[in-house]
Protein backbone atom coordinates (compact mmCIF):
# COMPACT_ATOMS: atom_id res chain seq x y z
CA UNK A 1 87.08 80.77 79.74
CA UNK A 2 83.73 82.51 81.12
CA UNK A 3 82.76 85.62 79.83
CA UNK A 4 82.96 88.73 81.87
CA UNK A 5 79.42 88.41 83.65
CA UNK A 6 81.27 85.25 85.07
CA UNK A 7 84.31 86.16 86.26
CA UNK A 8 83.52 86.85 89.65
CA UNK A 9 83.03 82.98 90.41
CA UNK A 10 86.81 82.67 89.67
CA UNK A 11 87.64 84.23 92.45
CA UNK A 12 85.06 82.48 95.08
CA UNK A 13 86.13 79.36 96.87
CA UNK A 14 84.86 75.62 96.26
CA UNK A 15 82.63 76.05 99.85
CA UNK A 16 81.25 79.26 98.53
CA UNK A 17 80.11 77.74 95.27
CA UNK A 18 79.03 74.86 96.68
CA UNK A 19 77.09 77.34 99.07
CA UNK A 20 75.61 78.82 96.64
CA UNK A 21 74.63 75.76 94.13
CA UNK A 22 72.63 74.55 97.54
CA UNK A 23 70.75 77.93 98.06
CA UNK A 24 69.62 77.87 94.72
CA UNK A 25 68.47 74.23 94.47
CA UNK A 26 66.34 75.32 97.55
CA UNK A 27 65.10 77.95 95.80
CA UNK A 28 64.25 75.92 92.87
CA UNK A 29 62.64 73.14 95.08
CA UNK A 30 60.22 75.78 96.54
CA UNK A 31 59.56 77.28 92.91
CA UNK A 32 58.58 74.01 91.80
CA UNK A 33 56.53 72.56 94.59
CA UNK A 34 55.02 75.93 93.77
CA UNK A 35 54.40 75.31 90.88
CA UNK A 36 52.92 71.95 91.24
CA UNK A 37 50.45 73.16 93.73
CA UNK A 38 49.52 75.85 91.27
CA UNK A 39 49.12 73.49 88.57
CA UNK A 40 46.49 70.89 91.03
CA UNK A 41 44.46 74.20 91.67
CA UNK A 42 44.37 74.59 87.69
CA UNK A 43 42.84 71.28 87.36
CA UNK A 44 40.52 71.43 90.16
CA UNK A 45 39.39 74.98 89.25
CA UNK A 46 39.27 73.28 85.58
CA UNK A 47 36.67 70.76 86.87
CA UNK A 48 34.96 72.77 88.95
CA UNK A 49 33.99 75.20 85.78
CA UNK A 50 33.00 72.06 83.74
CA UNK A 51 30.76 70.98 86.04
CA UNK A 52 29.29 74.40 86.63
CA UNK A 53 28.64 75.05 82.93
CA UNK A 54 26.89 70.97 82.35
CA UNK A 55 24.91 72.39 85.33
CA UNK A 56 23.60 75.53 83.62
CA UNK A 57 23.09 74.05 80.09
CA UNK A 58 21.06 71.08 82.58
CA UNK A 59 18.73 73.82 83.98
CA UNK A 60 18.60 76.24 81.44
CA UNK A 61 17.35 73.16 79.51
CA UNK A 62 14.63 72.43 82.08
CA UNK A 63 13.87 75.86 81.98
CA UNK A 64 12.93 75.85 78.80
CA UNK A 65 10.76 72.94 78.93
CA UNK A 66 8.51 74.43 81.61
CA UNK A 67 8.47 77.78 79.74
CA UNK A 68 7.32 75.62 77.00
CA UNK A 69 10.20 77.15 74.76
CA UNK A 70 12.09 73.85 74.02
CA UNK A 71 10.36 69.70 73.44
């Protein structure tokens, strides 16, 4: 027996559920090809600071060398 929060798919027909189970696996589709895409940026972003931060330890390196600071 559902609880009371439930009840009110008792009284809904088989095409209205089934309605409704299809809405929300559309909704759930879009949520997770949203989600997908937002993970991709993630790991571009990701790679994208990594290679940022080699480049500044590169230069900041070669920096130092002409500063005569670092060997």
């Amino acid at each position: 027996m559902p609880s009371k929060d439930y009840e009110h798919y008792n009284r809904l027909s088989k095409e209205d559920l089934i309605s409704m189970i299809e809405k929300r696996d559309t909704e759930i589709k879009k949520v997770q090809k949203s989600l997908k895409h937002a993970n991709e940026l993630k790991k571009q972003y990701y790679e994208y600071n990594k290679f940022h931060m080699e480049e500044i330890v590169r230069l900041d390196k070669k920096i130092g060398k002409l500063k005569g600071l670092r060997d």
